[in-house]
N, C-alpha and C. Protein backbone atom coordinates (compact mmCIF):
# COMPACT_ATOMS: atom_id res chain seq x y z
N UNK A 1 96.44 89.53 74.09
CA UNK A 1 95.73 90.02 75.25
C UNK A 1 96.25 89.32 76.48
N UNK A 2 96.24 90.02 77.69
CA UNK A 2 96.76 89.71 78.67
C UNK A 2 95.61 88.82 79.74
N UNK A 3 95.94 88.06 80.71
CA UNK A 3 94.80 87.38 81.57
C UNK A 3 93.76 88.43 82.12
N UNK A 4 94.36 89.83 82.34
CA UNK A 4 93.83 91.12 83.29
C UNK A 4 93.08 91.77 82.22
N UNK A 5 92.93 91.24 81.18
CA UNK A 5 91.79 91.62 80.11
C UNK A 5 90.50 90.43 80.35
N UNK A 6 90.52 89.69 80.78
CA UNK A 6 89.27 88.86 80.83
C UNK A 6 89.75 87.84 79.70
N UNK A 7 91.02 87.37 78.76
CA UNK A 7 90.83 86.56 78.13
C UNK A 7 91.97 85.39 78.15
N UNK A 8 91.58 84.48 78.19
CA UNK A 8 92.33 83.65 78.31
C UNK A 8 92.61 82.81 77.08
N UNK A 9 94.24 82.57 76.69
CA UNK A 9 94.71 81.57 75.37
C UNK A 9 93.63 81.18 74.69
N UNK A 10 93.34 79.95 75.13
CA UNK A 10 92.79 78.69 74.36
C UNK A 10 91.35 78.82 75.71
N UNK A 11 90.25 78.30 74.48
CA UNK A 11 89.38 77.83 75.45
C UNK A 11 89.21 75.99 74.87
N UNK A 12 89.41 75.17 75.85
CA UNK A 12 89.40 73.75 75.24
C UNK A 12 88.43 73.11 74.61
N UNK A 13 86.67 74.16 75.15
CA UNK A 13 85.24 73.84 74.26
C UNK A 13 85.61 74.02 73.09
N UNK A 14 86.61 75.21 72.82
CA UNK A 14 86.02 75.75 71.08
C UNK A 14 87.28 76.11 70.58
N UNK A 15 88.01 75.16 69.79
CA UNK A 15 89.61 75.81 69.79
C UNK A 15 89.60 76.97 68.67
N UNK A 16 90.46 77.62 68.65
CA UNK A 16 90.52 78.89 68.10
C UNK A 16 89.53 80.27 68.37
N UNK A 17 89.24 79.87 69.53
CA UNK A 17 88.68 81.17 70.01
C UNK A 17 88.74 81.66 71.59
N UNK A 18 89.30 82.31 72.06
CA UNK A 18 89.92 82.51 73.28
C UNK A 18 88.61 82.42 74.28
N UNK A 19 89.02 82.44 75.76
CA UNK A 19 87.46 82.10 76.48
C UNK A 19 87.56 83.32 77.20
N UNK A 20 86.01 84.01 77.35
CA UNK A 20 86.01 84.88 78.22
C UNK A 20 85.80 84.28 79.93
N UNK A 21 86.88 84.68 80.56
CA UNK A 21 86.60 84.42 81.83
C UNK A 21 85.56 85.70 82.61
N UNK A 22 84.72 84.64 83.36
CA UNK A 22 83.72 85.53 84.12
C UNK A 22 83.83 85.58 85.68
N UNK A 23 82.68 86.07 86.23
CA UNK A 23 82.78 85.72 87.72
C UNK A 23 82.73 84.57 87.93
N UNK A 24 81.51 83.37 87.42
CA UNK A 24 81.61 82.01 87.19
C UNK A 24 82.45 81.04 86.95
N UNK A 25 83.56 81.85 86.27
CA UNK A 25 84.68 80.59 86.22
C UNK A 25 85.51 80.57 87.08
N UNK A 26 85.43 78.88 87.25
CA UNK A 26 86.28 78.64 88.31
C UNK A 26 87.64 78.48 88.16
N UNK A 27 88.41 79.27 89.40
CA UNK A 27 89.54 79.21 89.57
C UNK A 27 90.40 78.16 90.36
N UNK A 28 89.70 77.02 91.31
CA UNK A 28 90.18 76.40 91.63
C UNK A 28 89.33 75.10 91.69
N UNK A 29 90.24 74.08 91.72
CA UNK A 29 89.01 72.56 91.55
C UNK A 29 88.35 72.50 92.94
N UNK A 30 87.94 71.77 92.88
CA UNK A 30 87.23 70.83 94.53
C UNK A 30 88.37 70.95 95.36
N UNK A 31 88.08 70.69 96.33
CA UNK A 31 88.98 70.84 97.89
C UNK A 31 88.79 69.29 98.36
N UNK A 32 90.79 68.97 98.41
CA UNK A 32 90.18 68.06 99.53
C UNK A 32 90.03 68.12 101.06
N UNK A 33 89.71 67.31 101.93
CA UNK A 33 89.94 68.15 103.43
C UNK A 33 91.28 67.87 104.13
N UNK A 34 91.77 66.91 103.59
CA UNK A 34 92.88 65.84 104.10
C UNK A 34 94.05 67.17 104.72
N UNK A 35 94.37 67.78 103.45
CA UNK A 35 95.32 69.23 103.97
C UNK A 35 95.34 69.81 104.49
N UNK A 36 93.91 70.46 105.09
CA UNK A 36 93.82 71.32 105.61
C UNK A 36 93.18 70.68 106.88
N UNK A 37 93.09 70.04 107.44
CA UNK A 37 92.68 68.96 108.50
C UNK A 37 94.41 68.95 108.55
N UNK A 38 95.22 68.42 108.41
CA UNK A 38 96.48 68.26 108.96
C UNK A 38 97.23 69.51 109.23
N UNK A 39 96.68 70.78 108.32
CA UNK A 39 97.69 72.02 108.44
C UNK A 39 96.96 72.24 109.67
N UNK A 40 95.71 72.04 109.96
CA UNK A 40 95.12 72.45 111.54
C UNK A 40 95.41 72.15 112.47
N UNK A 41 95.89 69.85 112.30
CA UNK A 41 96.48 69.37 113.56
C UNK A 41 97.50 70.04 113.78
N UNK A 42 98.32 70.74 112.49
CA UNK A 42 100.19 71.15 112.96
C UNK A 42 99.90 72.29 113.55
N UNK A 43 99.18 73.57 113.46
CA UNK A 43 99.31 74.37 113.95
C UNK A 43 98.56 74.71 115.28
N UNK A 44 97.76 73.50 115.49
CA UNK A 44 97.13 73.35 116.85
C UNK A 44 97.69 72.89 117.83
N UNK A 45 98.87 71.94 117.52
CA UNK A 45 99.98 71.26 118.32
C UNK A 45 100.94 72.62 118.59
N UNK A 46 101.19 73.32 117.89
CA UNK A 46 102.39 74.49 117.74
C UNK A 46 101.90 75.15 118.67
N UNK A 47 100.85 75.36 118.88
CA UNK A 47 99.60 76.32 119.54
C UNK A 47 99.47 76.17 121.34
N UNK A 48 98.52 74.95 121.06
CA UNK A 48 98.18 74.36 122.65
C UNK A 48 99.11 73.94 123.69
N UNK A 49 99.96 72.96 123.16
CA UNK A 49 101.02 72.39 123.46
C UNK A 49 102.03 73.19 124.44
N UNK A 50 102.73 74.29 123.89
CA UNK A 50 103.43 75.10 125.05
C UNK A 50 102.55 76.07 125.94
N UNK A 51 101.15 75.43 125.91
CA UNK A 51 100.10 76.39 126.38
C UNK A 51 100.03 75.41 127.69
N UNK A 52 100.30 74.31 127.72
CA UNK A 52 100.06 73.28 128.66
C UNK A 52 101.28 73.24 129.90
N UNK A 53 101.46 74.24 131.06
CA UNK A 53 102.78 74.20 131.82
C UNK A 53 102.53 72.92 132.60
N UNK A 54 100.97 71.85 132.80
CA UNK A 54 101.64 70.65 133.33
C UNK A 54 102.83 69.61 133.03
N UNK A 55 103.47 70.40 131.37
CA UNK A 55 104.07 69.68 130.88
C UNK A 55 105.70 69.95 130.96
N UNK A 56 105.56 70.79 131.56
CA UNK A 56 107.13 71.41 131.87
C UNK A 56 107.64 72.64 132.76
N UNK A 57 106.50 72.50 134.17
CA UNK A 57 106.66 73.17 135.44
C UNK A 57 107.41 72.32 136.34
N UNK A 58 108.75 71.90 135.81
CA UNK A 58 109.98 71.36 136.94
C UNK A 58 110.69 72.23 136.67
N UNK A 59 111.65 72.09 137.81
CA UNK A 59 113.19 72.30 137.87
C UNK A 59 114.33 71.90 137.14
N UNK A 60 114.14 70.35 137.53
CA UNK A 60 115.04 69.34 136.74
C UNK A 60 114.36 68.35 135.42
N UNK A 61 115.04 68.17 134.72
CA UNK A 61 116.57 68.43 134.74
C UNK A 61 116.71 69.75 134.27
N UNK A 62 117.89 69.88 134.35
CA UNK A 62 118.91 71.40 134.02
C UNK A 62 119.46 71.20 133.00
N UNK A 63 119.92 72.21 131.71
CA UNK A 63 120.85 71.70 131.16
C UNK A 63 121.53 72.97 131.14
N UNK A 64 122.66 72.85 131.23
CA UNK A 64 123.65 74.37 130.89
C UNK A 64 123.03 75.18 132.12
N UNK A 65 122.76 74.59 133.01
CA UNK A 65 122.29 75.64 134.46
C UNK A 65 121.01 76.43 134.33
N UNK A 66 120.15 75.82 133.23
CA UNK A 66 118.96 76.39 133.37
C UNK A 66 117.82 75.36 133.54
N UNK A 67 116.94 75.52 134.31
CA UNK A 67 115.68 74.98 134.89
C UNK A 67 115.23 74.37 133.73
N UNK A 68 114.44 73.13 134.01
CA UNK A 68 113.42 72.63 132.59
C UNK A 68 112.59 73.80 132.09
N UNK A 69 111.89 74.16 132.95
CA UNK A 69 110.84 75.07 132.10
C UNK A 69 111.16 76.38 131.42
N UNK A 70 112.83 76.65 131.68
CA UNK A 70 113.16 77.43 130.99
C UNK A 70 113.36 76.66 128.86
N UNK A 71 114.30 76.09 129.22
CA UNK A 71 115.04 75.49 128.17
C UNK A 71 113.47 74.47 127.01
N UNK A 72 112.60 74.26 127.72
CA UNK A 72 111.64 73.57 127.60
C UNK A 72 110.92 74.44 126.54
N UNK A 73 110.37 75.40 126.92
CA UNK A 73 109.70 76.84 126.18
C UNK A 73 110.77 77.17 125.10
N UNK A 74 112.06 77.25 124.91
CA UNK A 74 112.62 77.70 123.90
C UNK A 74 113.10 76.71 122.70
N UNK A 75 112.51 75.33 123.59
CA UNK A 75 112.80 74.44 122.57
C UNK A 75 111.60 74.35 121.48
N UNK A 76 110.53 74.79 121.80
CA UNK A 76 109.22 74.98 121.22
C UNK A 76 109.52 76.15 119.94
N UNK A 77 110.39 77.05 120.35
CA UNK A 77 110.57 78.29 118.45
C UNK A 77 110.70 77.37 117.91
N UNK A 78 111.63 76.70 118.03
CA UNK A 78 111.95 76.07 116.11
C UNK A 78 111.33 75.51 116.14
N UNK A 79 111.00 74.45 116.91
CA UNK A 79 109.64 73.03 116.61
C UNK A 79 108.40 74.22 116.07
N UNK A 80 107.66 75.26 116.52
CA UNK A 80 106.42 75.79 116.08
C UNK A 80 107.00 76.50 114.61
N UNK A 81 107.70 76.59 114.33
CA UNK A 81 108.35 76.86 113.37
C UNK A 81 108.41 76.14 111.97
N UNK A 82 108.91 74.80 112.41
CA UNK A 82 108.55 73.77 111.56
C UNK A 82 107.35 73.37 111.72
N UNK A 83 106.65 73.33 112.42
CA UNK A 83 105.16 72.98 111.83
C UNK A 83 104.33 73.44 111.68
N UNK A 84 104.43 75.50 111.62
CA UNK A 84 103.78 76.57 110.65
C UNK A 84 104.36 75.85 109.51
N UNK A 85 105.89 76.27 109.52
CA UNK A 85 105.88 75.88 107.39
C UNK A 85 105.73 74.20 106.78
N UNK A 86 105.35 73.57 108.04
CA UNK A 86 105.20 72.34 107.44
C UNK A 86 103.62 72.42 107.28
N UNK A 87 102.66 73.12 108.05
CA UNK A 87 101.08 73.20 107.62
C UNK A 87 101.16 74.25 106.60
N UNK A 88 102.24 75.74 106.54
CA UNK A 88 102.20 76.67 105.29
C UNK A 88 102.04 75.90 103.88
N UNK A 89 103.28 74.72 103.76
CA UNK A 89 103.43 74.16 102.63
C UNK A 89 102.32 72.82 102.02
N UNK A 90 101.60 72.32 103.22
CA UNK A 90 100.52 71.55 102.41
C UNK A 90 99.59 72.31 102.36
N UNK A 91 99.63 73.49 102.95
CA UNK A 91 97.89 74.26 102.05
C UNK A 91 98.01 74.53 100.80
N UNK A 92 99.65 75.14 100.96
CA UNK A 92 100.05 75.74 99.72
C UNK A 92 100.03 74.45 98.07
N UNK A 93 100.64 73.79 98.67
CA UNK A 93 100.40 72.29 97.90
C UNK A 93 99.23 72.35 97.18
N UNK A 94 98.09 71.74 98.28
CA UNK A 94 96.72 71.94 98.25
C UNK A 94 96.11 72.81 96.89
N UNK A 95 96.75 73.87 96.91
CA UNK A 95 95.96 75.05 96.43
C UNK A 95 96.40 74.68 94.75
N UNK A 96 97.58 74.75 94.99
CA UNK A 96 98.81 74.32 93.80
C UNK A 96 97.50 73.34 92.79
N UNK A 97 97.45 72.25 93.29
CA UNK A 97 96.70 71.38 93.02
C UNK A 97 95.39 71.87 92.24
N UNK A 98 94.96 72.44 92.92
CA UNK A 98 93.28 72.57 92.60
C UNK A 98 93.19 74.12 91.56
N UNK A 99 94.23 74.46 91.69
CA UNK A 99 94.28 75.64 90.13
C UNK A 99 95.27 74.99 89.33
N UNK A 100 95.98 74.07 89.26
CA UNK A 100 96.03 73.23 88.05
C UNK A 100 94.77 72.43 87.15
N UNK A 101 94.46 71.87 88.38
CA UNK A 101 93.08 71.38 88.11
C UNK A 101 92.03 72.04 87.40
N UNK A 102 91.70 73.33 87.95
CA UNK A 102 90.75 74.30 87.04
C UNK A 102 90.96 74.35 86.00
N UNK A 103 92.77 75.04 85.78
CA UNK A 103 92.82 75.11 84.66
C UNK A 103 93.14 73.86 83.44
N UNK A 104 93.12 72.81 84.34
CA UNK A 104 92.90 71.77 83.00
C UNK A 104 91.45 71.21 82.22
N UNK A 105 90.53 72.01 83.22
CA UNK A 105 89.06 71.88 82.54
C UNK A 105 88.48 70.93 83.60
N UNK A 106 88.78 70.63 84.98
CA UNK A 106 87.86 69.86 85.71
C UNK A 106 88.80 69.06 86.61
N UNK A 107 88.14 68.37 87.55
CA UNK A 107 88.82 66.99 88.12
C UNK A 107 89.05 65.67 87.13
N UNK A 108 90.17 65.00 87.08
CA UNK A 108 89.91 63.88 86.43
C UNK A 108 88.52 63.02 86.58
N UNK A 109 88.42 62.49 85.42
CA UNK A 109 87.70 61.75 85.38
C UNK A 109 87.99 60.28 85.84
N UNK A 110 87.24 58.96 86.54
CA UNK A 110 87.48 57.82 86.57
C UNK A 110 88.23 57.15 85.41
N UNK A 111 89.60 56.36 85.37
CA UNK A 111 90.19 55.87 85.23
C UNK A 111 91.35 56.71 84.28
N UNK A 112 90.91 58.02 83.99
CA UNK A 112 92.04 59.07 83.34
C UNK A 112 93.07 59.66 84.34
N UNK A 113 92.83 59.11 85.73
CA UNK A 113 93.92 59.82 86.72
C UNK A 113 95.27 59.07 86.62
N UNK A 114 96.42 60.25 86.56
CA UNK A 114 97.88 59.93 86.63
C UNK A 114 98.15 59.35 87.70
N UNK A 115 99.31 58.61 87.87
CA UNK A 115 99.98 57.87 89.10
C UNK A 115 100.23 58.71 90.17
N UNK A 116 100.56 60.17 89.96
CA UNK A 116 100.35 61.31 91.26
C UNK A 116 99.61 62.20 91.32
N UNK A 117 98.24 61.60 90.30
CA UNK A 117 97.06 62.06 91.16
C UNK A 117 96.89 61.75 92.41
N UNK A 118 95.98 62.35 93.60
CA UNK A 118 95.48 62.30 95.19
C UNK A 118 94.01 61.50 94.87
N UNK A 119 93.35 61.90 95.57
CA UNK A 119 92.03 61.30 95.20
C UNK A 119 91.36 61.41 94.18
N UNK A 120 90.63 60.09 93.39
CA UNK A 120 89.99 60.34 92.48
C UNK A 120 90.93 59.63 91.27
N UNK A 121 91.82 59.49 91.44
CA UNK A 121 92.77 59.08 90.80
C UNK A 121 92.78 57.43 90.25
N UNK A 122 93.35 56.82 89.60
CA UNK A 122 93.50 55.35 89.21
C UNK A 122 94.35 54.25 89.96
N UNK A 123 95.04 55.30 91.17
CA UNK A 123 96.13 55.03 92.18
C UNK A 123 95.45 54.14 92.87
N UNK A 124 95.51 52.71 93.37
CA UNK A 124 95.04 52.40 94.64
C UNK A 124 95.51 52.47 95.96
């Protein structure tokens, strides 16, 4: 049987009998905020930042014969660029995380966390 049947392999309560997944089961562990608090600072910086012309309504300097506030604004694509896919990739992380987690039957428990567990972990 396939996952899009409602059944999944192994259920780890009761081995040899597959688990019915319901609306109730969870698909992803706990959230931490840490990720998504930083994917917010990056894309709020990407955001506000060239929103601010006190920061680059000169003339000079010039480079290649164009005004600061020209060259200034186009230096901002790639920078907002990298820090969409640098906030894309820790949500994505994030998420990564917490449906591993589900599907290993929970958050670790105190002192069962691996060396790259995040929080909660045995890591100090």
């Amino acid at each position: 049987m396939s996952h899009a049947d409602g059944y999944s392999p192994k259920d780890p309560t009761s081995p040899g009998e597959p688990r019915r997944l319901t609306r109730d089961t969870p698909i992803r562990g706990p959230a931490r905020p840490a990720p998504y608090l930083g994917a917010g600072i990056l894309l709020a910086a990407a955001i506000l930042i060239p929103l601010l012309p006190q920061l680059y309504s000169f003339d000079a300097p010039r480079l290649g014969g164009m005004p600061f506030f020209y060259w200034y604004q186009l230096l901002w694509v790639p920078i907002s660029a990298i820090l969409t896919s640098s906030a894309y990739w820790l949500v994505t992380r994030e998420d990564r995380r917490r449906r591993a987690e589900a599907r290993a039957g929970g958050p670790p428990r105190a002192g069962t966390g691996s060396a790259g567990s995040g929080l909660g972990g045995d890591r100090p």
